[in-house]
C-alpha atoms as a PDB file:
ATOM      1  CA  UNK A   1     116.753  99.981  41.139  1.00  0.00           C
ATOM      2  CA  UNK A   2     118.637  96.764  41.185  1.00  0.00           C
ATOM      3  CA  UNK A   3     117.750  93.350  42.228  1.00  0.00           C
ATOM      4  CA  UNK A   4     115.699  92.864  45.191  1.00  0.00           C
ATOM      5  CA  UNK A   5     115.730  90.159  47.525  1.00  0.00           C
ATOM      6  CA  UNK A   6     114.515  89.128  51.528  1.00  0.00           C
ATOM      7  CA  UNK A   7     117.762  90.340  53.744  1.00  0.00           C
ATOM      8  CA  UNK A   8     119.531  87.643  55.959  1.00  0.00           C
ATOM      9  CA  UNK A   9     117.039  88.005  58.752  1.00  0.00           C
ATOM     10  CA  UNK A  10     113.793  87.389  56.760  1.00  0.00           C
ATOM     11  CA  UNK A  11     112.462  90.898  58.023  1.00  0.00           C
ATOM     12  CA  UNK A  12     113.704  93.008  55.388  1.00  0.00           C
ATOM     13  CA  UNK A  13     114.420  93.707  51.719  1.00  0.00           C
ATOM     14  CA  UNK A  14     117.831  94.587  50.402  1.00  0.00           C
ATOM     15  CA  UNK A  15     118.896  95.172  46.883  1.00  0.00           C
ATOM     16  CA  UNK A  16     122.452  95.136  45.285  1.00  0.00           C
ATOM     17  CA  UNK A  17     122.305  98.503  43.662  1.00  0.00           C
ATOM     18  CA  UNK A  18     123.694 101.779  45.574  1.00  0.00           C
ATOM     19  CA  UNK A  19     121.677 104.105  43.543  1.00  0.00           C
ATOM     20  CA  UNK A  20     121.113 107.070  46.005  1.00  0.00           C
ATOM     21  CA  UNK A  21     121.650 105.412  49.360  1.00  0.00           C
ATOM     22  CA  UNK A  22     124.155 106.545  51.029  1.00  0.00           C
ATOM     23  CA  UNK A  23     126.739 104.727  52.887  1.00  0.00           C
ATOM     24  CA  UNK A  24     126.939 107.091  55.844  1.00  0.00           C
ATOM     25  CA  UNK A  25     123.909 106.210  57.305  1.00  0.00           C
ATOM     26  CA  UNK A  26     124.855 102.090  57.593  1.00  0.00           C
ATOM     27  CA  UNK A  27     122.050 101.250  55.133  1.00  0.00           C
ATOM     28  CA  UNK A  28     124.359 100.942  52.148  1.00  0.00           C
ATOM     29  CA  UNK A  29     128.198 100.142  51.684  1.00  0.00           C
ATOM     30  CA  UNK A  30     130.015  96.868  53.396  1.00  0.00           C
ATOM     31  CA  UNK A  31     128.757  97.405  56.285  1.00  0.00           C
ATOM     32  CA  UNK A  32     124.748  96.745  55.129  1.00  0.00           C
ATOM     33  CA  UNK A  33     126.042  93.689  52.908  1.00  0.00           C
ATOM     34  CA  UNK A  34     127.093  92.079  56.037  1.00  0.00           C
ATOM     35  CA  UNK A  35     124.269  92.965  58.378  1.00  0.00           C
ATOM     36  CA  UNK A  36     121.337  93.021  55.873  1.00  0.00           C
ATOM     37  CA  UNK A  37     122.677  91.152  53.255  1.00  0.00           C
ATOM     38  CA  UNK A  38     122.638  94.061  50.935  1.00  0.00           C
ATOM     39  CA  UNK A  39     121.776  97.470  50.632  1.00  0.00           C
ATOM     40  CA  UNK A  40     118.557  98.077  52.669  1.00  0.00           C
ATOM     41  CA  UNK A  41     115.328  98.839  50.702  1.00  0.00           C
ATOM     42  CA  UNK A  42     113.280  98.454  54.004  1.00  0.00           C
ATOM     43  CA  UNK A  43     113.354  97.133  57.193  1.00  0.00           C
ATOM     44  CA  UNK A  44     110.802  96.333  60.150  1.00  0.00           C
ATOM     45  CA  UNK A  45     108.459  94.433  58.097  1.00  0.00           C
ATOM     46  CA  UNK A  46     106.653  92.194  60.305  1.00  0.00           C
ATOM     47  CA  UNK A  47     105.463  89.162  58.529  1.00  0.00           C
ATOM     48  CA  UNK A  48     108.132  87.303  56.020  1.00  0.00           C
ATOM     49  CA  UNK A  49     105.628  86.985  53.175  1.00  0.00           C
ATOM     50  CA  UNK A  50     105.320  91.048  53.104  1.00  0.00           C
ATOM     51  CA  UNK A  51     109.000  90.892  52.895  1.00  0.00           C
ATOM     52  CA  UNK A  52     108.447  88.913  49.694  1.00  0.00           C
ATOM     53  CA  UNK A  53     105.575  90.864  48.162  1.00  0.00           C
ATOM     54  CA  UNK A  54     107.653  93.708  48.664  1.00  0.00           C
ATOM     55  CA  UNK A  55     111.030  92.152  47.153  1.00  0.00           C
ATOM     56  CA  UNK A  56     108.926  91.337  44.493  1.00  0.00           C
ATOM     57  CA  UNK A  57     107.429  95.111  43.577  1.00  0.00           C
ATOM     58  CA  UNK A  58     109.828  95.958  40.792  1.00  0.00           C
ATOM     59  CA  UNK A  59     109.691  92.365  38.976  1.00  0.00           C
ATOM     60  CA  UNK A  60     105.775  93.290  38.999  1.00  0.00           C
ATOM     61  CA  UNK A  61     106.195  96.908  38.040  1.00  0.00           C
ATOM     62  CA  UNK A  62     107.757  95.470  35.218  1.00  0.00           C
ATOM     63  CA  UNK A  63     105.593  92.500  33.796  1.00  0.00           C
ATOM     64  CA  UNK A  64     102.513  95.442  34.144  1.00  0.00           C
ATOM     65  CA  UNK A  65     104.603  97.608  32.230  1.00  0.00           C
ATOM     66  CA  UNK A  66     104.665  94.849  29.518  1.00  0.00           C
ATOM     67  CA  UNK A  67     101.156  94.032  28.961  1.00  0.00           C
ATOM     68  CA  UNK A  68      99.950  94.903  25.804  1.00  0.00           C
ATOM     69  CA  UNK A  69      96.150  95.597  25.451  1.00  0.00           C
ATOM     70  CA  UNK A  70      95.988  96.424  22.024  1.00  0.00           C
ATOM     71  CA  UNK A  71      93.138  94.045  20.755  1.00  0.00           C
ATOM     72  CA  UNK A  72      91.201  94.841  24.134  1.00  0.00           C
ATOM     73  CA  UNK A  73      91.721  91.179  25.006  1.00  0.00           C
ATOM     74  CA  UNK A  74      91.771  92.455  29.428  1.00  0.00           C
ATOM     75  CA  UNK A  75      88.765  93.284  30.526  1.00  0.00           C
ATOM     76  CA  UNK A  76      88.400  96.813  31.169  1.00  0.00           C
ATOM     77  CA  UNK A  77      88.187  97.021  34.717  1.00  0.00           C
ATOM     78  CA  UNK A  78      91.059  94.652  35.158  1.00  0.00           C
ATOM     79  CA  UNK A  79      93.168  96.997  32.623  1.00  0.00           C
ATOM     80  CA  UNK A  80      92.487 100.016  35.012  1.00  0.00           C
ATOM     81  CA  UNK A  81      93.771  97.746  37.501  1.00  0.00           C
ATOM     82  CA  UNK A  82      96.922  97.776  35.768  1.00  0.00           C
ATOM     83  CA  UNK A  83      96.624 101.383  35.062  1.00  0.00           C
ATOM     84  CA  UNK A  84      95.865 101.988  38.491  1.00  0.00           C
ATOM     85  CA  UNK A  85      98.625 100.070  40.133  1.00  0.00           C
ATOM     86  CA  UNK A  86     101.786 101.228  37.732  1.00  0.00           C
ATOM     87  CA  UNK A  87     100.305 104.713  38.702  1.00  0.00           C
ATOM     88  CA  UNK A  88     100.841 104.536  42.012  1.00  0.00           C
ATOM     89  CA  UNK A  89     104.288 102.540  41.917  1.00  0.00           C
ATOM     90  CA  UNK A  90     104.927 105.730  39.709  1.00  0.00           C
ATOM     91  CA  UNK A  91     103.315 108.187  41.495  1.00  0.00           C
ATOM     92  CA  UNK A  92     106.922 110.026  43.119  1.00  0.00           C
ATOM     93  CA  UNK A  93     108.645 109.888  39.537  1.00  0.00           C
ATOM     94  CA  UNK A  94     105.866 112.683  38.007  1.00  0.00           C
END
């Protein structure tokens, strides 16, 4: 997955891994670095702070995957929440 990050212009998210993009198409390789700023996750997002939720998606994949609930300390429906949401960041990988 690799670390992602807003691209030079603001209006995209680029990460530093090449896991499965391919360089052919101009989204990965030297020639993305320069234009994006890294390998392109997405572009065309219209407001900056999507760009930024969205850069943000794995670092919050990860601290959901981390809660414990063991003691049932989170509320119920805010632990389906958390169900809910890894679910769907999950949902291609079934």
């Amino acid at each position: 997955m690799g670390n992602w990050k807003v691209g030079k212009n603001k209006m995209t998210v680029v990460t530093d891994s090449d896991d499965g993009l391919k360089e052919s198409t101009g989204h990965a390789g030297e020639d993305a670095k320069k234009y994006y700023g890294g390998n392109l996750i997405c572009e065309s997002i219209w407001r900056e702070k999507d760009a930024h939720l969205i850069a943000a998606a794995p670092k919050m994949l990860e601290a959901l995957q981390n809660l414990e609930n063991d003691s049932n300390q989170i509320p119920e429906h805010a632990w389906k929440l958390v169900k809910d949401a890894i679910s769907c960041a999950l949902a291609n990988e079934r």
